[in-house]
Protein backbone atom coordinates (compact mmCIF):
# COMPACT_ATOMS: atom_id res chain seq x y z
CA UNK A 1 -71.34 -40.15 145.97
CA UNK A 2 -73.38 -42.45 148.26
CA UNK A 3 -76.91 -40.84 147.22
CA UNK A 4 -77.54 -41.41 143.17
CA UNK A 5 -80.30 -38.75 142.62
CA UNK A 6 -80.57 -35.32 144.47
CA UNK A 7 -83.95 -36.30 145.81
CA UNK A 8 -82.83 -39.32 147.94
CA UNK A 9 -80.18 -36.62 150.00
CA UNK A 10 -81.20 -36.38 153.17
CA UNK A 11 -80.65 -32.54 154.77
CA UNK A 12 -79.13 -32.51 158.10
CA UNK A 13 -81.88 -31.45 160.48
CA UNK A 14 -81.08 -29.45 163.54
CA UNK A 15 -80.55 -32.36 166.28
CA UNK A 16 -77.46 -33.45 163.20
CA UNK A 17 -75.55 -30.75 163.12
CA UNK A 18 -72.98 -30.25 165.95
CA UNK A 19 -73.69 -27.53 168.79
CA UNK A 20 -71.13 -24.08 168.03
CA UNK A 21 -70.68 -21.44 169.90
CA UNK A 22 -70.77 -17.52 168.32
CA UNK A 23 -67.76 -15.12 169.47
CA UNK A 24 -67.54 -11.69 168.43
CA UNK A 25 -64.02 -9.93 167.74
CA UNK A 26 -63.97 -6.61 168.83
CA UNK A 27 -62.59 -5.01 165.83
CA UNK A 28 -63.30 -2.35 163.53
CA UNK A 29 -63.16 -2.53 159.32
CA UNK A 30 -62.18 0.43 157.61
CA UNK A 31 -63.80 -1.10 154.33
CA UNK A 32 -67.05 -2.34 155.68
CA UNK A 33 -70.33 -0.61 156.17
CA UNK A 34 -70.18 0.91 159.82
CA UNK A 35 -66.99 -0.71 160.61
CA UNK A 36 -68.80 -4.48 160.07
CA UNK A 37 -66.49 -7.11 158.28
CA UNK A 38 -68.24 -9.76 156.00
CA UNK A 39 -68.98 -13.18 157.03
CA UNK A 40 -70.81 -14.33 153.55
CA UNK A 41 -67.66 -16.30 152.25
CA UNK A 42 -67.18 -17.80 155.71
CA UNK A 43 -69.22 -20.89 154.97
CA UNK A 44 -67.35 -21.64 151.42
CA UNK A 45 -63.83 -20.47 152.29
CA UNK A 46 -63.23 -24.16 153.53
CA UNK A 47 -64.60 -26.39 151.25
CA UNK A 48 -61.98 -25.93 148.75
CA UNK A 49 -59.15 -27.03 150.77
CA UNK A 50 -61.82 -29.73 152.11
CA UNK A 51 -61.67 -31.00 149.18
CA UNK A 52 -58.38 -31.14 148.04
CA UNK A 53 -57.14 -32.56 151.22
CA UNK A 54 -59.58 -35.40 150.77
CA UNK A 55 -58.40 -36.10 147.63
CA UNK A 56 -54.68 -36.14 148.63
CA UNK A 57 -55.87 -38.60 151.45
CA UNK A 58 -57.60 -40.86 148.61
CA UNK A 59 -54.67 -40.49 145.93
CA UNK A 60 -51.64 -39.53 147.93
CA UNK A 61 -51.16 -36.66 145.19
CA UNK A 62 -51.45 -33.12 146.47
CA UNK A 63 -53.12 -30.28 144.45
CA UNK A 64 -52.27 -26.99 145.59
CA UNK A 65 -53.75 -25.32 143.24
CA UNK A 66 -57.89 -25.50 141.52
CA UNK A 67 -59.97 -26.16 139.64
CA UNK A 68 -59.18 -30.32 141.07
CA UNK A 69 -60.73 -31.81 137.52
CA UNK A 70 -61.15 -34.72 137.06
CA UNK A 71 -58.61 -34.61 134.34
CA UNK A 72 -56.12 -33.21 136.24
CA UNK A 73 -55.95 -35.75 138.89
CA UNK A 74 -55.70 -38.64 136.20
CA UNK A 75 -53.28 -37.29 134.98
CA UNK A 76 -51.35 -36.05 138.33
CA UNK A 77 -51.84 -40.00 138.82
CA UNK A 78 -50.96 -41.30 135.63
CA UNK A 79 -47.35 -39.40 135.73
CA UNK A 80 -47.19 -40.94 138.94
CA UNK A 81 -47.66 -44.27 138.01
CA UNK A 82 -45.26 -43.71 134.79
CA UNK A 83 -42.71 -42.31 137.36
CA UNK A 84 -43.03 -45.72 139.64
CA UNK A 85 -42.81 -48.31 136.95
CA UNK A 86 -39.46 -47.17 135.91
């Protein structure tokens, strides 16, 4: 983590983030309210896999499934380095 307290993270303002483009899918969901589909999870979906992918870029050990603890990736790493040394 580069900032040590919460207070010292700077929020992207607008003129940080890059410029996207909205496209509608002409579709209809038989679940949804008035045929709408969701887009709350849209923003988390990614982070996960975000995540582990940075950490398989870090460790070279891939996690394909969560919670990535930081237990689990010791040890992930640990039987790793047992496997090499033999």
């Amino acid at each position: 983590m580069v900032n040590p307290a919460l207070r010292n993270y700077r929020i992207p303002a607008f003129a940080d983030v890059p410029p996207s483009e909205v496209c509608f899918a002409d579709t209809h969901d038989t679940i949804g309210p008035l045929g709408a589909k969701s887009q709350g999870e849209c923003a988390i979906n990614p982070v996960a896999p975000a995540i582990a992918n940075a950490v398989a870029n870090a460790t070279g050990a891939r996690f394909a499934s969560l919670p990535l603890s930081p237990e689990r990736i010791f040890a992930r790493l640990g039987a790793r380095a047992g496997t090499a040394r033999r």
